[in-house]
C-alpha atoms as a PDB file:
ATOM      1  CA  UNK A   1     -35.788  65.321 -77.316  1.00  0.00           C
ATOM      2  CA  UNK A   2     -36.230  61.363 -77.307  1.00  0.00           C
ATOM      3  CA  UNK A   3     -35.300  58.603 -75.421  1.00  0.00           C
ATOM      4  CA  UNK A   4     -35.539  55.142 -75.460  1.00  0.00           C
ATOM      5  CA  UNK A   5     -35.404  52.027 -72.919  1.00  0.00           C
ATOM      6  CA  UNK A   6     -33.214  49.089 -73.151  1.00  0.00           C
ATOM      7  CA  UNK A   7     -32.578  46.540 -71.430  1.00  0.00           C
ATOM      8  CA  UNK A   8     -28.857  47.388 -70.314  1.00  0.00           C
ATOM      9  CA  UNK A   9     -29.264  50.938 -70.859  1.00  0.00           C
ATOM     10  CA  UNK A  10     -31.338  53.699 -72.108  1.00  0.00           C
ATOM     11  CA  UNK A  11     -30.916  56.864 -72.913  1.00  0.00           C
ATOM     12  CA  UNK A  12     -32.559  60.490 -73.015  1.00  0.00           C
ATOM     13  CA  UNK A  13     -31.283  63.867 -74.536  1.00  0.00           C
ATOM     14  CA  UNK A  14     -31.717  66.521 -73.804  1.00  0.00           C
ATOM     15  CA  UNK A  15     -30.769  70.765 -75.290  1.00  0.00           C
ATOM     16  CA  UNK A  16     -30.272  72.801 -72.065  1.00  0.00           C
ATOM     17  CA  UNK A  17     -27.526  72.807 -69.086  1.00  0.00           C
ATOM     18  CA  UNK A  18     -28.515  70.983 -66.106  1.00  0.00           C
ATOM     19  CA  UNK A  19     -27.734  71.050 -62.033  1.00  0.00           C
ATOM     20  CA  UNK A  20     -27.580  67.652 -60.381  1.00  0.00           C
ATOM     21  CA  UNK A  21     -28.371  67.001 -56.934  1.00  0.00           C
ATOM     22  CA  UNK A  22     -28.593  64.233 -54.771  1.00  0.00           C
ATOM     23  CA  UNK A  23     -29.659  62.870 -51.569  1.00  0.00           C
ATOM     24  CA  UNK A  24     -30.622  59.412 -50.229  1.00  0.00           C
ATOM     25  CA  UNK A  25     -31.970  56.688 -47.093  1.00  0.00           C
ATOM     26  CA  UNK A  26     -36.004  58.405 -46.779  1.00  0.00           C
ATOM     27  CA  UNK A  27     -36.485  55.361 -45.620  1.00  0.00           C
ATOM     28  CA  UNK A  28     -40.384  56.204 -46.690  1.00  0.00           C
ATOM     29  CA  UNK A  29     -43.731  54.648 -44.190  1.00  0.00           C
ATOM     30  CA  UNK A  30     -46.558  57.316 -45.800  1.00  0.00           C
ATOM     31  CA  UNK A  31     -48.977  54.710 -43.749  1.00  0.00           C
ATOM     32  CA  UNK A  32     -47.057  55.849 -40.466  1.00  0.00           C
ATOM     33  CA  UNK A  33     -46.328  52.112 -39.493  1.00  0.00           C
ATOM     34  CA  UNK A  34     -42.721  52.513 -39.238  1.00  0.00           C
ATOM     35  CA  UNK A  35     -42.150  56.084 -39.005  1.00  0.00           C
ATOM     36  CA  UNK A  36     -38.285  57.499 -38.821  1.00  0.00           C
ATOM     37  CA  UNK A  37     -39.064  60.095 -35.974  1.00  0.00           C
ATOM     38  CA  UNK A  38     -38.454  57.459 -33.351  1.00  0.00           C
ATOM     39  CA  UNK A  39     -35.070  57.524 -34.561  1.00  0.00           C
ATOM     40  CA  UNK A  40     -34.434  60.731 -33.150  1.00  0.00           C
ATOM     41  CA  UNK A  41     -34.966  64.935 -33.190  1.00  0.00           C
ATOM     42  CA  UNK A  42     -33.098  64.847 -36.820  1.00  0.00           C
ATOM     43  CA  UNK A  43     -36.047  62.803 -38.098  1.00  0.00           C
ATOM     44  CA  UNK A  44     -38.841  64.973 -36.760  1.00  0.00           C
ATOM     45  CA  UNK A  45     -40.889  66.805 -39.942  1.00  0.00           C
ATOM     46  CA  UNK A  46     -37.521  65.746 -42.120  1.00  0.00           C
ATOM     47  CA  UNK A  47     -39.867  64.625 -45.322  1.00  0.00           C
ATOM     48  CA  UNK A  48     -41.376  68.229 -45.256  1.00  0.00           C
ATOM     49  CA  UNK A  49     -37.861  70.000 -44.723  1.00  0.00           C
ATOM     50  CA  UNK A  50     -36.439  67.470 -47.688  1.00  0.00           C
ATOM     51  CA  UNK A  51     -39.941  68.712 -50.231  1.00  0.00           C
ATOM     52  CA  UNK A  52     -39.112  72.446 -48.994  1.00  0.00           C
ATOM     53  CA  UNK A  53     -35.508  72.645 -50.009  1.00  0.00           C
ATOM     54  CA  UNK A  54     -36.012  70.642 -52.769  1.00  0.00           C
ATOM     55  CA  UNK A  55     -38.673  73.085 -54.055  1.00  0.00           C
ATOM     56  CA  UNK A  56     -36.164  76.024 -53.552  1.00  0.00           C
ATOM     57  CA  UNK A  57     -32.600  74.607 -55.469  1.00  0.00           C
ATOM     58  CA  UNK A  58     -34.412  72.454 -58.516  1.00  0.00           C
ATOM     59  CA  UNK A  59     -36.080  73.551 -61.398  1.00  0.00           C
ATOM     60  CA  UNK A  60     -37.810  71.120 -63.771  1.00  0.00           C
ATOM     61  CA  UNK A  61     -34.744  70.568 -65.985  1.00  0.00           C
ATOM     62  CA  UNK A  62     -32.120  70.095 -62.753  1.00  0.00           C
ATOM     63  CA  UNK A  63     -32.102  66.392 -61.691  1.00  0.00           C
ATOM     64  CA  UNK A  64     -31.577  64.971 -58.349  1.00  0.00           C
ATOM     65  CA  UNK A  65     -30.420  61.204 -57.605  1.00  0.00           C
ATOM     66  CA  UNK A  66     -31.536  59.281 -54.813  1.00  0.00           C
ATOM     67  CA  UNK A  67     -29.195  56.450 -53.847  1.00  0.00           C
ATOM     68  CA  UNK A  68     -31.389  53.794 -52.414  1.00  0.00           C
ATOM     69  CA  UNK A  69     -33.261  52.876 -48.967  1.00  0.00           C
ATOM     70  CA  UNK A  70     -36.029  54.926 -50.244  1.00  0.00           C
ATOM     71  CA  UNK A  71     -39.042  52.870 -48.888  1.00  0.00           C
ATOM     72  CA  UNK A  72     -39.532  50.327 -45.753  1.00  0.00           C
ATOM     73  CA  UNK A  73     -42.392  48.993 -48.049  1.00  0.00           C
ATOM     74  CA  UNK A  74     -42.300  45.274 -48.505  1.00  0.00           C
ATOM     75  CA  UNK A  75     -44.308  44.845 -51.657  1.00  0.00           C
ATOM     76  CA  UNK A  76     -44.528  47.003 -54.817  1.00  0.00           C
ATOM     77  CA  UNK A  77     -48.124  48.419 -54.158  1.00  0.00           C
ATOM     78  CA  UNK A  78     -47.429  49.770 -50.904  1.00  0.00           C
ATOM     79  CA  UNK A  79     -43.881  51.084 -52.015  1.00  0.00           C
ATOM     80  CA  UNK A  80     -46.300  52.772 -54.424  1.00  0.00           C
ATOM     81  CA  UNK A  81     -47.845  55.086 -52.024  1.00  0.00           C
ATOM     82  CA  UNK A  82     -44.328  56.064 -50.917  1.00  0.00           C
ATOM     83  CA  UNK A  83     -42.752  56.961 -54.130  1.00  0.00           C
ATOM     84  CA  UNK A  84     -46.102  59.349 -54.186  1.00  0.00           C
ATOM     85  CA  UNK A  85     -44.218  61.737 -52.182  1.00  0.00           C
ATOM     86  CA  UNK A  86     -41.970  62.391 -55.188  1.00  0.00           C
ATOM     87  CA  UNK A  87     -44.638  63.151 -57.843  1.00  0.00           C
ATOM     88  CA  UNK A  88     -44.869  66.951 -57.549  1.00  0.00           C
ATOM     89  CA  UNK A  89     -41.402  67.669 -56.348  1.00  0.00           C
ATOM     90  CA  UNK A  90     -39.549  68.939 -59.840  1.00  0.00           C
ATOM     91  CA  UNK A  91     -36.447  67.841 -62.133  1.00  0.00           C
ATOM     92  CA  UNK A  92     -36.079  64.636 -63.234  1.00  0.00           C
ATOM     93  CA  UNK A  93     -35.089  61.803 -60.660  1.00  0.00           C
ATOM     94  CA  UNK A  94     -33.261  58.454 -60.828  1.00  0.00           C
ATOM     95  CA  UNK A  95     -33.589  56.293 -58.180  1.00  0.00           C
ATOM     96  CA  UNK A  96     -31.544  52.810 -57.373  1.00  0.00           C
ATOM     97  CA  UNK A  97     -32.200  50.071 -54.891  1.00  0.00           C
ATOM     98  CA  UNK A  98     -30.571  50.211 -50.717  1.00  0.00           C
ATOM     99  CA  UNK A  99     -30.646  47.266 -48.802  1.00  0.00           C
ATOM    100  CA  UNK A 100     -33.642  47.872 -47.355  1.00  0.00           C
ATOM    101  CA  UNK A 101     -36.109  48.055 -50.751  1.00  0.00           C
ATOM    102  CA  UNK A 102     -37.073  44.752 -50.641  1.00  0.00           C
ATOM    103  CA  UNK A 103     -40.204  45.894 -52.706  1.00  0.00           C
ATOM    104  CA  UNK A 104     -37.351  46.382 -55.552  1.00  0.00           C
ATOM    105  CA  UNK A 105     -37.513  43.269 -57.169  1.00  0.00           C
ATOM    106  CA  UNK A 106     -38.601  42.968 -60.972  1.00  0.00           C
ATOM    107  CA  UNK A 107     -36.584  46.322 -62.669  1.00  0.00           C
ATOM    108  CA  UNK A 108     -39.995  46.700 -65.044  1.00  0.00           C
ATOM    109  CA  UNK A 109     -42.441  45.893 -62.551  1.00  0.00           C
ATOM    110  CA  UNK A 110     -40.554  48.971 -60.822  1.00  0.00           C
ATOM    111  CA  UNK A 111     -40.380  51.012 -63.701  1.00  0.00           C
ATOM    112  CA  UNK A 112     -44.126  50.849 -64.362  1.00  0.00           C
ATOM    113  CA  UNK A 113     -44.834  52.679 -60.474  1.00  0.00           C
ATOM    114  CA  UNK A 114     -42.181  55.577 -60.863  1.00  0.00           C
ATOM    115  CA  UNK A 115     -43.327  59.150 -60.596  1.00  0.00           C
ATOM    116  CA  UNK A 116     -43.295  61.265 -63.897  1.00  0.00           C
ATOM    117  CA  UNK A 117     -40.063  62.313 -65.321  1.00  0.00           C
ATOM    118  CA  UNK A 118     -38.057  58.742 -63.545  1.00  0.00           C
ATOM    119  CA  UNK A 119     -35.456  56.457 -63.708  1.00  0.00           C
ATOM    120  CA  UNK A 120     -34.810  53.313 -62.522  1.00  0.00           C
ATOM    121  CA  UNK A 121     -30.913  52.033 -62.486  1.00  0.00           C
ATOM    122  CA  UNK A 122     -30.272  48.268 -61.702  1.00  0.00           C
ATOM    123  CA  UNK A 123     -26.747  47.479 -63.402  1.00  0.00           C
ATOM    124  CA  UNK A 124     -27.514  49.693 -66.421  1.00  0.00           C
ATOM    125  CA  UNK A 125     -27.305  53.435 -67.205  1.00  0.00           C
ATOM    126  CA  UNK A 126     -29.223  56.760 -68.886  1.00  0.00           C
ATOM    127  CA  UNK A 127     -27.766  59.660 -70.655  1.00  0.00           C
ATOM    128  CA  UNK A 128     -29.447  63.425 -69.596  1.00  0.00           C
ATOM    129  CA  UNK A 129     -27.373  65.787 -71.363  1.00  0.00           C
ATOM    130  CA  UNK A 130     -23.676  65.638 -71.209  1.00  0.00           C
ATOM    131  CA  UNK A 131     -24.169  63.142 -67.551  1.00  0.00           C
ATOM    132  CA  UNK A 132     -24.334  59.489 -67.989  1.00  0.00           C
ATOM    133  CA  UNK A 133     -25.322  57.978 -64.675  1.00  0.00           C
ATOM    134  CA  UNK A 134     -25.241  54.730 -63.903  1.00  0.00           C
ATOM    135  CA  UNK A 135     -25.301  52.151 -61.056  1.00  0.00           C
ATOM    136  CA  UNK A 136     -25.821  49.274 -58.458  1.00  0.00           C
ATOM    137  CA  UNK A 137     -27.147  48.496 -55.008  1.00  0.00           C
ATOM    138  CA  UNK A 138     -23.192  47.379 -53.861  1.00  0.00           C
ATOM    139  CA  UNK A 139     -22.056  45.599 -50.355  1.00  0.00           C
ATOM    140  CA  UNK A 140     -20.101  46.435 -47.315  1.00  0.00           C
ATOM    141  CA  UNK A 141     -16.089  47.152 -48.758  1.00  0.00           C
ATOM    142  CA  UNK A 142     -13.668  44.603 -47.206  1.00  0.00           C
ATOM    143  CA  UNK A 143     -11.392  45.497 -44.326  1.00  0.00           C
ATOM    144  CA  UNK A 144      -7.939  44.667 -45.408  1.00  0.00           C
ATOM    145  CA  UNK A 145      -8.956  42.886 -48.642  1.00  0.00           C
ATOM    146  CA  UNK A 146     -11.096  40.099 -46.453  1.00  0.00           C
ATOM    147  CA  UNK A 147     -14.995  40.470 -46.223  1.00  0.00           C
ATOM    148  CA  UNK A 148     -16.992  39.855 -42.680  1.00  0.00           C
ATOM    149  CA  UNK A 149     -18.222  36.356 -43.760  1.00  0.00           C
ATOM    150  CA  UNK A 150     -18.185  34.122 -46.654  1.00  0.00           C
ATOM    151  CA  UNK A 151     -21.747  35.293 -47.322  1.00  0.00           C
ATOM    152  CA  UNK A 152     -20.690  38.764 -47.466  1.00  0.00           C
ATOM    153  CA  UNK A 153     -17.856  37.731 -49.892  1.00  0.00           C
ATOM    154  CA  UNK A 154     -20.474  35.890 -52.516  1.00  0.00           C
ATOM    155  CA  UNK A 155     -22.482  39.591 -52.177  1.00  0.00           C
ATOM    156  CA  UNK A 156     -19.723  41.338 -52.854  1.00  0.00           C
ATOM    157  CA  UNK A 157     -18.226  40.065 -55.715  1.00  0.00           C
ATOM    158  CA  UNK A 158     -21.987  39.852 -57.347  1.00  0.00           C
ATOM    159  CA  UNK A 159     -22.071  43.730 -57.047  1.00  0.00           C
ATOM    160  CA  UNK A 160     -18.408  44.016 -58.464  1.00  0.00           C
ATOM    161  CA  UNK A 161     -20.294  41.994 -61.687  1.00  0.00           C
ATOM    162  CA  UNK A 162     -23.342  44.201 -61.422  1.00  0.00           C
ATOM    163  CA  UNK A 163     -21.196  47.168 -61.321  1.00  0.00           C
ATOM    164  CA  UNK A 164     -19.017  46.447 -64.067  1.00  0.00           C
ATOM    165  CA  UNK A 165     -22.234  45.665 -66.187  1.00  0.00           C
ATOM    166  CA  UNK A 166     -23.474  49.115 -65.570  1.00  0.00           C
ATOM    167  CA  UNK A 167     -20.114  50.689 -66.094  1.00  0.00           C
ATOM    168  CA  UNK A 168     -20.409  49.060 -69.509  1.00  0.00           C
ATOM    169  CA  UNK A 169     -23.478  50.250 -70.300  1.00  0.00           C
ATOM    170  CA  UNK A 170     -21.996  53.694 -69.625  1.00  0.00           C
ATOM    171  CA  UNK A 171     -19.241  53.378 -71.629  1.00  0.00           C
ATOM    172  CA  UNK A 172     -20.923  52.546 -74.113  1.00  0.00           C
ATOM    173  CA  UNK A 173     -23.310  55.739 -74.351  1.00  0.00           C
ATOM    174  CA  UNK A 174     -19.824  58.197 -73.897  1.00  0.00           C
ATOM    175  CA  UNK A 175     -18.562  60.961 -75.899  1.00  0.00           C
ATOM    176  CA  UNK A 176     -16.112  63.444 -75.304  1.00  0.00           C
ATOM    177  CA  UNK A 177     -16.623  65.886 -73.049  1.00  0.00           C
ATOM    178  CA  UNK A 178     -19.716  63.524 -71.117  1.00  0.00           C
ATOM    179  CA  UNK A 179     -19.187  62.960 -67.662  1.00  0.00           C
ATOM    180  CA  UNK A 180     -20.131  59.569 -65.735  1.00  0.00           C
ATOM    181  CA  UNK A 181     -21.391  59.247 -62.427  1.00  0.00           C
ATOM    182  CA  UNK A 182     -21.835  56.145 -60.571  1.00  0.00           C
ATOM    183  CA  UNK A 183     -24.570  55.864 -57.857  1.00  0.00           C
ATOM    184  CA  UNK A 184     -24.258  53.197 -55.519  1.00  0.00           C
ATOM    185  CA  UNK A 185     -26.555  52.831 -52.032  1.00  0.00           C
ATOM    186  CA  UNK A 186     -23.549  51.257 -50.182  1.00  0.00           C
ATOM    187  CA  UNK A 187     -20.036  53.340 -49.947  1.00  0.00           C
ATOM    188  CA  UNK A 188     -17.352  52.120 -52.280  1.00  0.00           C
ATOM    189  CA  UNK A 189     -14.819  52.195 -49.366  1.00  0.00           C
ATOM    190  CA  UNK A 190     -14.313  51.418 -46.285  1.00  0.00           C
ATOM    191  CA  UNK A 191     -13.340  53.857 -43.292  1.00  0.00           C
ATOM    192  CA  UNK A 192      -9.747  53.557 -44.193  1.00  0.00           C
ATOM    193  CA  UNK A 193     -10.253  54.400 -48.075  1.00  0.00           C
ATOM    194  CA  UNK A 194      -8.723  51.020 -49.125  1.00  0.00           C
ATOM    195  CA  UNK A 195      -8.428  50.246 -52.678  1.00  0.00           C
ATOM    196  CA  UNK A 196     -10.596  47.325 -53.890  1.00  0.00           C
ATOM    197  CA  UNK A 197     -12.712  45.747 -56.687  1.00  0.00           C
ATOM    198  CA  UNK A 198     -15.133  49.017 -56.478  1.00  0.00           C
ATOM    199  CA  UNK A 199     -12.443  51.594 -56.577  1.00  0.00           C
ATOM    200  CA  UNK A 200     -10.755  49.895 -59.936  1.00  0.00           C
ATOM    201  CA  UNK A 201     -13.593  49.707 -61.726  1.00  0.00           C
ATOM    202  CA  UNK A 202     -14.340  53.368 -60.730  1.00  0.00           C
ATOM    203  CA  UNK A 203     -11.115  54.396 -61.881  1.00  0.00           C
ATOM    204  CA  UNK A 204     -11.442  51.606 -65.047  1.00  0.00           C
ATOM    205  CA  UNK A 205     -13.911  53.561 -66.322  1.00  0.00           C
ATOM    206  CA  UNK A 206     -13.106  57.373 -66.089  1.00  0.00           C
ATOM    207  CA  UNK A 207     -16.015  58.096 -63.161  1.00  0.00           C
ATOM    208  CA  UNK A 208     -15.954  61.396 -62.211  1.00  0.00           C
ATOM    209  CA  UNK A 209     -18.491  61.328 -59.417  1.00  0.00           C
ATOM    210  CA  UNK A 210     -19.550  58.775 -57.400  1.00  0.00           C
ATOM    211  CA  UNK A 211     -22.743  59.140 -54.964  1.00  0.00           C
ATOM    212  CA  UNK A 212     -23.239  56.958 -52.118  1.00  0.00           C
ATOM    213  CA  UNK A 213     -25.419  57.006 -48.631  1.00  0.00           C
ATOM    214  CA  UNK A 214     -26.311  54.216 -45.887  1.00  0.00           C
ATOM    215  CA  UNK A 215     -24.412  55.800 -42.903  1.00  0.00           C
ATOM    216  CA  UNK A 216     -26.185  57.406 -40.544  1.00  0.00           C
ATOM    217  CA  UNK A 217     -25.769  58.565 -37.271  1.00  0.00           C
ATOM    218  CA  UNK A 218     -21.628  57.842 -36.169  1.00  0.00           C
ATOM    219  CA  UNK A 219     -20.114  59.212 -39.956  1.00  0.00           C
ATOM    220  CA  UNK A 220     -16.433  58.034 -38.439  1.00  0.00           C
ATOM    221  CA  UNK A 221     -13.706  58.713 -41.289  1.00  0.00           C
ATOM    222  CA  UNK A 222     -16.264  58.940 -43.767  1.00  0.00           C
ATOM    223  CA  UNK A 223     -16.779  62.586 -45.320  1.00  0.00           C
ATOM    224  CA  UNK A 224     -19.715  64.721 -46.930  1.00  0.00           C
ATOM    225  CA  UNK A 225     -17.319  65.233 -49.674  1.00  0.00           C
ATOM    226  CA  UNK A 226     -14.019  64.661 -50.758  1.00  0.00           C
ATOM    227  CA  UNK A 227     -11.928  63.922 -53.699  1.00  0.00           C
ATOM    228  CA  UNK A 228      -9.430  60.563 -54.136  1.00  0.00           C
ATOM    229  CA  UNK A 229      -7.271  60.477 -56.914  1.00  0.00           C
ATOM    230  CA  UNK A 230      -9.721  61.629 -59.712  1.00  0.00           C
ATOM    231  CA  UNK A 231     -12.696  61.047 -58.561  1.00  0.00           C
ATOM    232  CA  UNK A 232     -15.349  63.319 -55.896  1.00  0.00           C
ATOM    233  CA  UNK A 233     -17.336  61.001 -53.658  1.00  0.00           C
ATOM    234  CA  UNK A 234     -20.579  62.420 -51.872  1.00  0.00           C
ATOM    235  CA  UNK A 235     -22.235  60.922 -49.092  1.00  0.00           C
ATOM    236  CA  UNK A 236     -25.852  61.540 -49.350  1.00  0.00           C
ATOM    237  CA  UNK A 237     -27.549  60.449 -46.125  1.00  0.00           C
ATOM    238  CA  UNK A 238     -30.691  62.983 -45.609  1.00  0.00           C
ATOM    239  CA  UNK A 239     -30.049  62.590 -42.156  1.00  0.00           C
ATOM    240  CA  UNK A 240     -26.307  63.284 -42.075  1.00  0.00           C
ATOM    241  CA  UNK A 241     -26.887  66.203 -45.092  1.00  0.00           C
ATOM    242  CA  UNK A 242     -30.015  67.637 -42.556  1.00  0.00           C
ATOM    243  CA  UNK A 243     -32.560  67.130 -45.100  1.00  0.00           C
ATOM    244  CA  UNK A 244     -31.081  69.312 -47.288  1.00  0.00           C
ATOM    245  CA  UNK A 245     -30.280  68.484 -51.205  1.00  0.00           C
ATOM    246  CA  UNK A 246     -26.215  68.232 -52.325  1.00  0.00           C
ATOM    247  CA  UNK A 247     -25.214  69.652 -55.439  1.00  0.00           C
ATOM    248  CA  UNK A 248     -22.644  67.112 -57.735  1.00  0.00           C
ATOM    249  CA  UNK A 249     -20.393  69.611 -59.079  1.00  0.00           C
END
């Protein structure tokens, strides 16, 4: 086994079959200065129902993605303490930025305060057996082609870039038989499923899954899990999942 950083993409190998799992939005406050609980009865002990279920579906070769909004931390040191609470919790996990890290900033800097056996994606991708995941923060989709605001618009079409980049670096690590799957924080669609820049690059590049949380609470037309066209999209909200772990199959 080896692997090796880059800085578009790195890779690891690895000689046995693997699960994958995901699950996303801890929105993480070890310090108790912004807990979750006040957000309602779904929230109440959820980090100890997440670590238990965990515990029981992955083993130490399984891995298990987690799509962003993983810390209300504002700097890197007290993010640290958070991303504590995934140190003894087993398989290897790859983490990308929600809109709410704003302790993500410097990729390395990040890289350097991961738990054993990490990841961190930003617009690049790693290779774990025949998987090659991959991925960006993204935007809110556009309603009818249009985004909210011209601000929203610039955002927007950065991710598209970001995404694209990552895709790349995905590509480029393929063989037959590998499957990619694309984690994003934001959902590729909007309510309606439109088509847009996200989707085409999804189907540019052959992605067979595609992970996603941020909604919680009203889900609306959005679904757990569903298939469009040739690709399965799972929406990993812990909330919405009730702090239990999806499988990616």
């Amino acid at each position: 086994m080896w692997y090796a950083y880059g800085s578009r993409s790195f890779e690891k190998y690895v000689r046995w079959n693997v699960k994958v799992f995901a699950i996303s939005d801890f929105h993480l406050c070890i310090s108790g200065a912004k807990p979750m609980e006040i957000f309602g009865d779904g929230w109440k002990n959820y980090k100890e129902e997440i670590a238990k279920d965990w515990k029981e579906k992955v083993s130490d070769n399984d891995i298990v993605l987690i799509c962003g909004d993983i810390s209300w931390a504002m700097k890197l040191d007290e993010a640290k303490l958070d991303l504590n609470y995934f140190e003894d919790l087993p398989g290897i996990k790859i983490f990308i930025r929600g809109n709410h890290d704003y302790w993500w900033q410097s990729i390395s800097n990040v890289r350097n305060i991961l738990p054993k056996n990490s990841f961190a994606l930003q617009n690049d991708a790693v290779k774990i057996g025949d998987y090659i995941f991959c991925g960006t923060r993204g935007w809110q989709a556009p309603e009818r082609g249009v985004c909210q605001t011209s601000e929203d618009e610039k955002i927007y079409k950065r991710e598209v870039i970001r995404l694209d980049m990552a895709l790349s670096s995905a590509k480029r690590l393929c063989q037959d038989g590998d499957k990619i799957v694309c984690m994003l924080h934001y959902p590729p669609f909007n309510q309606q499923k439109e088509n847009n820049d996200i989707i085409d690059l999804l189907t540019k590049y052959n992605v067979k899954y595609c992970v996603f949380g941020h909604i919680h609470s009203y889900i609306g037309k959005y679904k757990i899990e569903e298939e469009i066209g040739n690709i399965k999209y799972f929406l990993t909200s812990c909330d919405l999942l009730k702090n239990k772990l999806i499988e990616i199959k």
